[in-house]
C-alpha atoms as a PDB file:
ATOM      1  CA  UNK A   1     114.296 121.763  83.360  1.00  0.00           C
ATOM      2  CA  UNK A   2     113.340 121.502  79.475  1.00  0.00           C
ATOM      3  CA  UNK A   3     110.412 123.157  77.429  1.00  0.00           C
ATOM      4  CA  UNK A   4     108.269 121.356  75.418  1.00  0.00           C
ATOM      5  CA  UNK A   5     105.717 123.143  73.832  1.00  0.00           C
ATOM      6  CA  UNK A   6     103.325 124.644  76.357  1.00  0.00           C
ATOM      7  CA  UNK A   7     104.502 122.780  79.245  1.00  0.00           C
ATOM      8  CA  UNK A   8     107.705 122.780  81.017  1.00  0.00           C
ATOM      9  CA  UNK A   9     109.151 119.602  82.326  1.00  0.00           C
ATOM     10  CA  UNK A  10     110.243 119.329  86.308  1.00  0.00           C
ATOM     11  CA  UNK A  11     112.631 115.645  86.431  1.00  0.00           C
ATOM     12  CA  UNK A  12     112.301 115.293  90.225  1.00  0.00           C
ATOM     13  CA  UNK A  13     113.949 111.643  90.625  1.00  0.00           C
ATOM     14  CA  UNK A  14     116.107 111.182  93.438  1.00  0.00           C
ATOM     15  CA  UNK A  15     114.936 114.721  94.716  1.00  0.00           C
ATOM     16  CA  UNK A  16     114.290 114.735  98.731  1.00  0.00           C
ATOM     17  CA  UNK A  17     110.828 116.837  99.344  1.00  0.00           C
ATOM     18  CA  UNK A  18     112.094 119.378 100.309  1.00  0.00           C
ATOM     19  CA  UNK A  19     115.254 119.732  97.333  1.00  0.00           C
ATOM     20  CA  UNK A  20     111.782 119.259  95.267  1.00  0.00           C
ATOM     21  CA  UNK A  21     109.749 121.916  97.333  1.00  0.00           C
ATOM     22  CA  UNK A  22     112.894 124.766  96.263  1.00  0.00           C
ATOM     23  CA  UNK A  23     113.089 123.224  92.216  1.00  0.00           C
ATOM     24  CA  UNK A  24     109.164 123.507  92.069  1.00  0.00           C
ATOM     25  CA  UNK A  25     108.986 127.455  93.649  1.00  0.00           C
ATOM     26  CA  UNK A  26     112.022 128.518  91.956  1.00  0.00           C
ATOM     27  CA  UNK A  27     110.083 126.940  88.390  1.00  0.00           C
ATOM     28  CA  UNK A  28     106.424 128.529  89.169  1.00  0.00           C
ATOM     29  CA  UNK A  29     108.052 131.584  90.236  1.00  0.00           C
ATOM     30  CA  UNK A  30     110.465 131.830  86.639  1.00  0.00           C
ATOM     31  CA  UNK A  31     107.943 130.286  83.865  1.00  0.00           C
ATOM     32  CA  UNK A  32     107.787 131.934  81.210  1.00  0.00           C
ATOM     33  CA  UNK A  33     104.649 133.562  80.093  1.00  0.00           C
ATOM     34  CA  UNK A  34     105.059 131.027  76.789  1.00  0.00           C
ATOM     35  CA  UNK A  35     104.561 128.011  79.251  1.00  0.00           C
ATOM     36  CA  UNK A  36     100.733 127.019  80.657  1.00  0.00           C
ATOM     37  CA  UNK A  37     102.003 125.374  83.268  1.00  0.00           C
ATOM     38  CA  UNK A  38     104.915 122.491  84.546  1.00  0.00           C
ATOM     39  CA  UNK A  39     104.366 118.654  83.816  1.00  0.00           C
ATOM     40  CA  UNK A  40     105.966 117.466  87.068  1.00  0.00           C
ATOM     41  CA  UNK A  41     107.967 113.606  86.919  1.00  0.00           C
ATOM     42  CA  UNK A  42     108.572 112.709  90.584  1.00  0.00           C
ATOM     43  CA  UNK A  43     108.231 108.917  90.293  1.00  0.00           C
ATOM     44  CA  UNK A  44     106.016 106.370  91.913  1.00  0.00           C
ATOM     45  CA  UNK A  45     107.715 103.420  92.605  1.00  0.00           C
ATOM     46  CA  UNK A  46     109.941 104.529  95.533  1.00  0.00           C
ATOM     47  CA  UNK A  47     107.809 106.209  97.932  1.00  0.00           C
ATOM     48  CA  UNK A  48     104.864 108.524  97.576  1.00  0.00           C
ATOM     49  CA  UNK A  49     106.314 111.314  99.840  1.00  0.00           C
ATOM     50  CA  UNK A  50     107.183 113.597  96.192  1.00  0.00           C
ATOM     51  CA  UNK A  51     104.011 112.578  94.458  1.00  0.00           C
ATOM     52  CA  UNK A  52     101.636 113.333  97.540  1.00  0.00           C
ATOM     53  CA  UNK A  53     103.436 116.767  98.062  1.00  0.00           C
ATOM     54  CA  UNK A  54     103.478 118.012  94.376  1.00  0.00           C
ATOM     55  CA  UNK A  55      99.828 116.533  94.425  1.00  0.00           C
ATOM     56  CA  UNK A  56      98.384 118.195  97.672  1.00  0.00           C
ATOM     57  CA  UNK A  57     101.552 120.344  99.335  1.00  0.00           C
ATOM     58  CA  UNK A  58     102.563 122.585  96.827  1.00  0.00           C
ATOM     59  CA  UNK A  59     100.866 126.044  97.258  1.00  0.00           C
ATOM     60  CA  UNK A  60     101.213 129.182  94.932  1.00  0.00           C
ATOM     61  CA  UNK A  61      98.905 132.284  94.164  1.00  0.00           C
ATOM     62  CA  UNK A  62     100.263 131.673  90.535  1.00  0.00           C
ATOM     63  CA  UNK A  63      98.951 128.363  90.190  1.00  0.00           C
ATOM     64  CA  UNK A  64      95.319 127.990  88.863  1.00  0.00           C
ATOM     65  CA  UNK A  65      95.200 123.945  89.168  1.00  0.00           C
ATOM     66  CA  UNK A  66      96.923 120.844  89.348  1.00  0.00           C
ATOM     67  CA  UNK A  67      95.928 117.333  88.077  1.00  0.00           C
ATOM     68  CA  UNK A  68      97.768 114.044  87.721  1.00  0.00           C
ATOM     69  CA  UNK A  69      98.915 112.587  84.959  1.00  0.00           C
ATOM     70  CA  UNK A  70      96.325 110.276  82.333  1.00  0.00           C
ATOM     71  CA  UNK A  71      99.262 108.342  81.043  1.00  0.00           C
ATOM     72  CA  UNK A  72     102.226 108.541  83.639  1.00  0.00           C
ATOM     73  CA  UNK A  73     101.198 107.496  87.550  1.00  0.00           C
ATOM     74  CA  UNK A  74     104.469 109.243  88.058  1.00  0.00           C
ATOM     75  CA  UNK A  75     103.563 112.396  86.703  1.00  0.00           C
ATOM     76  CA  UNK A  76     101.808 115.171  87.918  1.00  0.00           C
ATOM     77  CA  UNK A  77     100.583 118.894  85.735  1.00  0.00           C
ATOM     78  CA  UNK A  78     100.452 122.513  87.444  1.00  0.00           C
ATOM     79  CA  UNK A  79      98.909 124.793  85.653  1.00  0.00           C
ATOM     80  CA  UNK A  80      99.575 128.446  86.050  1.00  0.00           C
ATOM     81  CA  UNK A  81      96.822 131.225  86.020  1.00  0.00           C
ATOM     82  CA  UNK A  82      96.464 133.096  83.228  1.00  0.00           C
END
């Protein structure tokens, strides 16, 4: 994990689902009140299985929304409630 600005970067590559499912709930569960919420890289070009769960699987109270990335088809935002 790195900070960068508001957002905290996830690297997921080469992750299994659920190696990803424990990095993502151990990262909503320790952000820092500085961060808005995690910009997620789990790849697209080897499988979906990562992008469809941090897209549709992952499930917090904390989390307010999530929306994929503009620029990156491998990259996916969760934002946190405020």
């Amino acid at each position: 994990m790195s900070g960068g600005g508001r957002l905290l970067t996830l690297d997921l590559h080469g992750c299994t689902v659920e190696q990803a499912r424990k990095k993502v709930s151990h990262a909503i569960a320790a952000l820092s009140p500085q961060y808005e919420g995690i910009y997620v890289i789990h790849g697209s070009n080897n499988g979906t299985s990562l992008l469809n769960y941090i897209r549709n699987g992952v499930k917090s109270p904390k989390i307010d929304y999530i929306t994929p990335s503009l620029t990156n088809p491998g990259a996916t935002t969760i934002y946190i409630k405020r």
